[in-house]
Protein backbone atom coordinates (compact mmCIF):
# COMPACT_ATOMS: atom_id res chain seq x y z
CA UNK A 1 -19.39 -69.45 7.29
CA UNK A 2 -17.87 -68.13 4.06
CA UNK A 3 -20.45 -65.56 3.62
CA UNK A 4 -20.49 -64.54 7.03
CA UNK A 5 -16.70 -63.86 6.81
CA UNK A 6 -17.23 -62.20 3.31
CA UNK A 7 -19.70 -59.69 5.24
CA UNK A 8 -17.47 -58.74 8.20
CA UNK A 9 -14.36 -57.88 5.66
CA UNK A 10 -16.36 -56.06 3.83
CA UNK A 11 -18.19 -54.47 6.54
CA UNK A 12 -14.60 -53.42 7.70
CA UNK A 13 -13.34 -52.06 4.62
CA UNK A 14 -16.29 -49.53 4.57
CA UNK A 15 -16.31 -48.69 8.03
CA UNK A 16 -13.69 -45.65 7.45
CA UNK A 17 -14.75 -44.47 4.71
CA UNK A 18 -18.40 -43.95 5.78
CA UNK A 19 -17.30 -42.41 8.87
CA UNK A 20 -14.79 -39.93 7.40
CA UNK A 21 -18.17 -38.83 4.86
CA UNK A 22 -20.44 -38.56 8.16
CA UNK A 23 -17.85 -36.39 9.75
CA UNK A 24 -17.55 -34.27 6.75
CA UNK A 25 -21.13 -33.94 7.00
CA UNK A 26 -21.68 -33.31 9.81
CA UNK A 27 -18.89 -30.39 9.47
CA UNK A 28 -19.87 -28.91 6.42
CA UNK A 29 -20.86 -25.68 8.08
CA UNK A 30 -17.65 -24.82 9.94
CA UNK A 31 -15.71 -26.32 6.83
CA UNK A 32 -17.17 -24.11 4.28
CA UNK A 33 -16.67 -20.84 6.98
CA UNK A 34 -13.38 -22.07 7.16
CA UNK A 35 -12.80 -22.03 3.78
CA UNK A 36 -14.59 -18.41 3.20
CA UNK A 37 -12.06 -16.92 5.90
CA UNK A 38 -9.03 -18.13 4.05
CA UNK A 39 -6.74 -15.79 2.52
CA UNK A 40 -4.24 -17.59 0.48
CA UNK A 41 -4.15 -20.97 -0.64
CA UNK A 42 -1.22 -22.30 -2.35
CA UNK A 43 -2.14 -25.33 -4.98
CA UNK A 44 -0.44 -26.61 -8.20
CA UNK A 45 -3.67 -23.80 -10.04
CA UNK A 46 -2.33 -20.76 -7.99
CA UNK A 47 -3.56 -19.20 -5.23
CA UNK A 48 -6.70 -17.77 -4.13
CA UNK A 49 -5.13 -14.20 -3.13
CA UNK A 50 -5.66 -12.10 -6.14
CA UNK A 51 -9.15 -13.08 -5.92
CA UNK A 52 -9.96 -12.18 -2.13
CA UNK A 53 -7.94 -9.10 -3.01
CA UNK A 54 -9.91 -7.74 -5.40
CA UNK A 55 -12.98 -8.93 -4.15
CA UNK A 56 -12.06 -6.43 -0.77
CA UNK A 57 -11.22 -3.58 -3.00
CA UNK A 58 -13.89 -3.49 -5.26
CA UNK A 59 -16.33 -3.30 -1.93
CA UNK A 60 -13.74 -0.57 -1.16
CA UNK A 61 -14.55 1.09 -4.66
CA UNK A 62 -18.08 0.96 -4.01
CA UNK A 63 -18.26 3.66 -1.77
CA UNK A 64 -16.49 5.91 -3.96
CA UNK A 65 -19.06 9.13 -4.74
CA UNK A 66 -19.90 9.06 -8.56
CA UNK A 67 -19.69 12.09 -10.06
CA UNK A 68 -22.50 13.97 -11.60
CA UNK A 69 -20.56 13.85 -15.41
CA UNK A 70 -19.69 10.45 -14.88
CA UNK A 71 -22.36 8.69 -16.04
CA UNK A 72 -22.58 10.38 -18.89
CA UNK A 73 -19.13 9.93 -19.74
CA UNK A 74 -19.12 6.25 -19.04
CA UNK A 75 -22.63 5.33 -21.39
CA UNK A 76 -21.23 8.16 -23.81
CA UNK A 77 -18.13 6.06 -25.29
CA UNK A 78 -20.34 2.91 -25.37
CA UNK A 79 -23.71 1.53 -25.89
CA UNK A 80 -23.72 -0.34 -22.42
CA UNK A 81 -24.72 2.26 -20.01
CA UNK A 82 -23.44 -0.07 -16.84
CA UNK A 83 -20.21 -1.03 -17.96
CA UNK A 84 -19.62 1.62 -20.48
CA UNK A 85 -15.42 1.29 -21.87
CA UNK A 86 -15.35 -1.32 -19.45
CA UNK A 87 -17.54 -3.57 -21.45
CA UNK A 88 -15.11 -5.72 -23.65
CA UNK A 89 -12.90 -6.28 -20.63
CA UNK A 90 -15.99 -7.69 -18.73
CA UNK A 91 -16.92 -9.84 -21.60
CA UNK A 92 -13.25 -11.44 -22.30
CA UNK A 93 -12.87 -12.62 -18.35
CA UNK A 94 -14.58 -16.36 -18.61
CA UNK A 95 -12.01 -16.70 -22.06
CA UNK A 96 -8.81 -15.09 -20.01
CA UNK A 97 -9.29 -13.83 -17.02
CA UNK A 98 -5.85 -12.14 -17.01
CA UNK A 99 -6.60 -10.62 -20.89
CA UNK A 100 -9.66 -9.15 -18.90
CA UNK A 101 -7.06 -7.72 -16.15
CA UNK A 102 -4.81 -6.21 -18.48
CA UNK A 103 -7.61 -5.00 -20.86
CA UNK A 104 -9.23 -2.72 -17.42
CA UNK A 105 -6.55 -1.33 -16.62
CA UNK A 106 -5.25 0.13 -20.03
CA UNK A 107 -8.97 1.59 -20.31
CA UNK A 108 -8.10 2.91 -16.87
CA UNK A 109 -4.65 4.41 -17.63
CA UNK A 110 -6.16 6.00 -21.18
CA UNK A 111 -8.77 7.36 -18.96
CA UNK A 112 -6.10 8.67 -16.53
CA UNK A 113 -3.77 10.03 -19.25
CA UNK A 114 -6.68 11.95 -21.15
CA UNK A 115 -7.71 13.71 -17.87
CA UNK A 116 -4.75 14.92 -17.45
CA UNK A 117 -4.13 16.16 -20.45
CA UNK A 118 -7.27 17.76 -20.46
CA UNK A 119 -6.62 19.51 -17.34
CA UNK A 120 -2.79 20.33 -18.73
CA UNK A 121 -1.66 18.30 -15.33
CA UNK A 122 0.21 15.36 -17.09
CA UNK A 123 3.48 15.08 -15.49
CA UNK A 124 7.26 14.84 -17.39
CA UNK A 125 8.58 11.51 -16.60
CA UNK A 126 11.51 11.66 -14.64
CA UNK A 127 13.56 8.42 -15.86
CA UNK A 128 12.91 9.08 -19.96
CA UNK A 129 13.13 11.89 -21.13
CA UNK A 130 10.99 11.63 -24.26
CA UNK A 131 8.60 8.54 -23.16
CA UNK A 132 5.49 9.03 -21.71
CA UNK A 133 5.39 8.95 -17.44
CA UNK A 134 4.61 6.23 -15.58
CA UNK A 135 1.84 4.86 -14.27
CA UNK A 136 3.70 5.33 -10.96
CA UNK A 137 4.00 9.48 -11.67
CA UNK A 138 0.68 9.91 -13.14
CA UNK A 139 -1.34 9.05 -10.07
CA UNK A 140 0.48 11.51 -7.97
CA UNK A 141 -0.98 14.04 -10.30
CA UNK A 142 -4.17 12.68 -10.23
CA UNK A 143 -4.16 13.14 -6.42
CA UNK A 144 -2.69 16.68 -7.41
CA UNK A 145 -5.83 17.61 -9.52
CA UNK A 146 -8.39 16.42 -7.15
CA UNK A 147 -8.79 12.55 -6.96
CA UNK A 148 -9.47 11.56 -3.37
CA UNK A 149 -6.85 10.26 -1.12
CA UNK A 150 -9.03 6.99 -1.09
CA UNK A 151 -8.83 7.20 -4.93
CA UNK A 152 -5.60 6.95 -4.67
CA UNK A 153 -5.09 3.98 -2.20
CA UNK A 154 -7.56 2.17 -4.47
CA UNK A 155 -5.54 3.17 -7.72
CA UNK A 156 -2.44 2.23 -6.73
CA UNK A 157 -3.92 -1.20 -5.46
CA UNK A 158 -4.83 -1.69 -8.69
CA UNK A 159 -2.13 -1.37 -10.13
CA UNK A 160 -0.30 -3.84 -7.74
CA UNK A 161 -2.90 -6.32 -8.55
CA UNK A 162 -2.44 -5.68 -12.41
CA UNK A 163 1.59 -6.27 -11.53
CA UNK A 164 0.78 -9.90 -10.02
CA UNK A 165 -1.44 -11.13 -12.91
CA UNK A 166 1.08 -10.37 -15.47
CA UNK A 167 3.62 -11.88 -13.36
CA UNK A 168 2.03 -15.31 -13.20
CA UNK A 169 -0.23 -14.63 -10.44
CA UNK A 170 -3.57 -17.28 -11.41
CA UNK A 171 -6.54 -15.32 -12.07
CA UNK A 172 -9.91 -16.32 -11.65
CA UNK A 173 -13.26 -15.26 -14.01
CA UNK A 174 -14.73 -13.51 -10.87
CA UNK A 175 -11.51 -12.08 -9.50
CA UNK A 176 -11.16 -10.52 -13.11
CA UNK A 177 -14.34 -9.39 -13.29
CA UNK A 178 -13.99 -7.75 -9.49
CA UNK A 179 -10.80 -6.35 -10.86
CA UNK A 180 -12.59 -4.80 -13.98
CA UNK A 181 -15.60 -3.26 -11.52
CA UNK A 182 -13.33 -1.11 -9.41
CA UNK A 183 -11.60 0.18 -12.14
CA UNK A 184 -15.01 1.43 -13.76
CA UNK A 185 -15.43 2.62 -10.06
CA UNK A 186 -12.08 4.42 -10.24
CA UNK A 187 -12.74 5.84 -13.47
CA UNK A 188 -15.90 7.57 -12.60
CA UNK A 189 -14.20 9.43 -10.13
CA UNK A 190 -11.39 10.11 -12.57
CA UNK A 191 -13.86 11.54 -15.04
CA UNK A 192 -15.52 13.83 -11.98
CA UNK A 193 -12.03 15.70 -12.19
CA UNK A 194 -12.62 16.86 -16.23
């Protein structure tokens, strides 16, 4: 009678439990579409925002038209004909995913800076006099020298992402590495205007 007894209880204790896995089972479609469609998750490791972000804008960058001098401007300033001054951003984002961030989009502001000088476009900065302008007055110019109104959008999306990593905003490896794709995206077209 013991044993019998010693059964049921434990027959009861694992009753819940083995239902709550055959439900999750049974589930694990809709769960995992459920958990693609999310936007933002909040947990104590950040949130999932910057990364569905720039995910969406670097299949927005895709469609950008590359240049005919762009690829030769990209492989010219580095071995890696894919990735080109993008390369040592790529390769930092599994070690720090934000160093990645930050490391894209200085190669994207030198990039910016340079083609405006070159085209003697590069705008006085309106709050110091003797510092160099702002991110925030040289894309205007950009847009004023020929980069594409969807250039812009994408540029200035950019740098709002760039603004939330440095801010504390958790970055992942592939959201980094997303972030570091459209700016090589962004560049080419940058370099189109030389």
């Amino acid at each position: 009678m013991e044993v019998a007894e010693l059964v049921l209880k434990y027959m009861q204790a694992l009753a819940w439990p083995t239902v709550t896995v055959g439900v999750v089972w049974a589930l694990r479609n809709h769960i995992q579409q459920a958990f693609a469609r999310m936007t933002r998750l909040e947990t104590p490791a950040g949130s999932i925002e910057f990364a569905t972000d720039a995910r969406e804008m670097r299949r927005e960058a895709e469609g950008l038209a590359e240049p005919q001098g762009a690829q030769q401007e990209d492989s010219a300033t580095d071995g890696n004909a894919r990735l080109g001054v993008f390369q040592e951003a790529w390769d930092v984002a599994d070690a720090s995913p934000i160093g990645a961030v930050i490391s894209a989009w200085l190669v994207l502001e030198e990039i910016a800076r340079t083609t405006l000088q070159l085209k003697d476009a590069m705008p006085q900065s309106r709050y110091r006099r003797e510092a160099p302008p702002l991110m925030t007055e040289l894309i205007p110019a950009l847009e004023g020298i020929g980069l594409s109104s969807r250039g812009v959008s994408i540029f200035n999306d950019l740098r709002r992402l760039r603004n939330q990593a440095v801010h504390g905003e958790a970055v992942t490896p592939a959201a980094a590495r997303d972030f570091v794709e459209t700016c090589r995206y962004v560049a080419r077209e940058v370099y189109g205007l030389r």
